[in-house]
C-alpha atoms as a PDB file:
ATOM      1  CA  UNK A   1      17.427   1.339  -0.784  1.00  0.00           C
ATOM      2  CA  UNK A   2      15.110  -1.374  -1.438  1.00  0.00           C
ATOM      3  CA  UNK A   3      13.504  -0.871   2.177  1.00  0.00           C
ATOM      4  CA  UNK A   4      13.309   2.586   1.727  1.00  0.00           C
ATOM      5  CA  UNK A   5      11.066   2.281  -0.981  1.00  0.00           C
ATOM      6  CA  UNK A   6       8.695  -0.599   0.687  1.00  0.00           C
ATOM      7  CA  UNK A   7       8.567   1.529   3.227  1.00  0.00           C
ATOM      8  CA  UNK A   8       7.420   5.021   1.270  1.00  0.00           C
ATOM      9  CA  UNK A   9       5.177   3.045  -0.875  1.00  0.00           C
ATOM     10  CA  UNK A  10       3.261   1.222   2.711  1.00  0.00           C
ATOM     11  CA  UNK A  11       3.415   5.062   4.183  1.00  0.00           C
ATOM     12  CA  UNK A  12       1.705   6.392   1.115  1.00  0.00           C
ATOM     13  CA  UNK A  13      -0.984   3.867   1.883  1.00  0.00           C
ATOM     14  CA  UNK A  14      -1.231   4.944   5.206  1.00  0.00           C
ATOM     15  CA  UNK A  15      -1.197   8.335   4.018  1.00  0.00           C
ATOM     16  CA  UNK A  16      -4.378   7.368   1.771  1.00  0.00           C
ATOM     17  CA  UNK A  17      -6.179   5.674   4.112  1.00  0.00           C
ATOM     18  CA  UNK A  18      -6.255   8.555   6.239  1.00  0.00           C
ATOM     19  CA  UNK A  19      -7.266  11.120   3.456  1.00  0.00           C
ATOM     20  CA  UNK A  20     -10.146   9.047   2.668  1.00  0.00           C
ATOM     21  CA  UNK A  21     -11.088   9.094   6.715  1.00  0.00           C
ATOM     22  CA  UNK A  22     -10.948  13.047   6.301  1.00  0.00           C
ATOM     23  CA  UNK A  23     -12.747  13.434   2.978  1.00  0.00           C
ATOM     24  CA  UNK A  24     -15.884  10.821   4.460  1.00  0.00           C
ATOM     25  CA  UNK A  25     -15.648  13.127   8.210  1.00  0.00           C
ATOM     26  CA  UNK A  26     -15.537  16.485   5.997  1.00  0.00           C
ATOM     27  CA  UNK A  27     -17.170  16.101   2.655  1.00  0.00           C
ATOM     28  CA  UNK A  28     -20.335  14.255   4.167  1.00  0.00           C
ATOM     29  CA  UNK A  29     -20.842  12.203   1.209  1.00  0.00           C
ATOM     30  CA  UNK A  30     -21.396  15.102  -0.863  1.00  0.00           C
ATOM     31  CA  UNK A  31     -18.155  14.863  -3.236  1.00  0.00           C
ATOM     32  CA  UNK A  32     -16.759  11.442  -4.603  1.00  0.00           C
ATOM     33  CA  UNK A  33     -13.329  12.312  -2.607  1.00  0.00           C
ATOM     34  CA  UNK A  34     -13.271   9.893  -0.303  1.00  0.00           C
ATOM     35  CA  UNK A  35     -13.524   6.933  -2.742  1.00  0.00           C
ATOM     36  CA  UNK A  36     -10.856   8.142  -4.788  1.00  0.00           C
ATOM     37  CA  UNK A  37      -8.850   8.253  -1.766  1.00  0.00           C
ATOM     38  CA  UNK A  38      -9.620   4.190  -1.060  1.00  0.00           C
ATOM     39  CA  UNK A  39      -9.305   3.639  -4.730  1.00  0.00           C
ATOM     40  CA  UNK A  40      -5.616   5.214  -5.140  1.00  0.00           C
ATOM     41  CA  UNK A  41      -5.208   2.876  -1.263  1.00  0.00           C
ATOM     42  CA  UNK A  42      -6.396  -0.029  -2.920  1.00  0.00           C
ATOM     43  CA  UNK A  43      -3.842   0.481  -6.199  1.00  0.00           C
ATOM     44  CA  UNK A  44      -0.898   1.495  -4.461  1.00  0.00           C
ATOM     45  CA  UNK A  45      -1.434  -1.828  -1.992  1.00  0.00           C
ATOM     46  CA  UNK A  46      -2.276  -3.997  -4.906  1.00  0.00           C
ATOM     47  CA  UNK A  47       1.472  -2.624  -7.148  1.00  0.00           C
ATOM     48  CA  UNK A  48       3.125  -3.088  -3.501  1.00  0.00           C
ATOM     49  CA  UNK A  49       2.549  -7.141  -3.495  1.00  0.00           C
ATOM     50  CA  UNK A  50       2.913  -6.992  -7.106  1.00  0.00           C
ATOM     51  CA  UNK A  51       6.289  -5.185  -6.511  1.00  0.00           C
ATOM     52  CA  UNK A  52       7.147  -7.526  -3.613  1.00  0.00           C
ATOM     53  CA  UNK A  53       6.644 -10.709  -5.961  1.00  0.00           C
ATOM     54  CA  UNK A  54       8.309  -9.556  -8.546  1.00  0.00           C
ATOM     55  CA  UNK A  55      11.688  -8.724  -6.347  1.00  0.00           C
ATOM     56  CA  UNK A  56      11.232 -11.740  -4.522  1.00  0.00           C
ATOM     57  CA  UNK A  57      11.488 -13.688  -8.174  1.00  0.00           C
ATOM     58  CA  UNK A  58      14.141 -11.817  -9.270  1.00  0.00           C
ATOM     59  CA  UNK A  59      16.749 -12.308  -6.393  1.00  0.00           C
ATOM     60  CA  UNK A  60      16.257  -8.552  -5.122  1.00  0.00           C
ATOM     61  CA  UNK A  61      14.984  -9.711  -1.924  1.00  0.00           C
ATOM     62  CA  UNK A  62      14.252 -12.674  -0.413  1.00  0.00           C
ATOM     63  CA  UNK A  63      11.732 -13.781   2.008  1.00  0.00           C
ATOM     64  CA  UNK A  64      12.872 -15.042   5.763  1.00  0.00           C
ATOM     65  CA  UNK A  65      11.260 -18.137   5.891  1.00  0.00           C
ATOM     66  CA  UNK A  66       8.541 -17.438   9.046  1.00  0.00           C
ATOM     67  CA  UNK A  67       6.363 -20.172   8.783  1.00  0.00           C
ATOM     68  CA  UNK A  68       8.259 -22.905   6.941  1.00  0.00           C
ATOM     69  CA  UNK A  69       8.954 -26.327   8.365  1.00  0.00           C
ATOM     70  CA  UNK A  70      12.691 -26.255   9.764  1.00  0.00           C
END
């Protein structure tokens, strides 16, 4: 369950990304569409790591260790 979400929350920010590519190809810089679309990117990416963190610190996942000294 706890992947499923990660995983909806990183496609919504894929999802977002791409609306704000549309809006800037479409709009032409003539609505304010595009940087809602990055702003809503930029808040869902920035409650992901928060989200992460916060599981990570409370046991509900853990991280695999790439990178750490054996």
């Amino acid at each position: 369950m706890k992947t499923l979400v990660i995983v909806a929350i990183f496609l919504l920010i894929l999802w977002q990304l791409g609306a704000g590519l549309y809006y800037l190809m479409v709009d032409k810089g003539e609505t304010n569409r595009t940087a809602k679309a990055l702003t809503r990117r930029i808040a869902l990416s920035f409650g992901l790591i928060i989200l992460v963190v916060v599981a990570n610190q409370m046991g509900w996942i853990s991280f695999h260790g790439v990178g750490r000294a054996p």
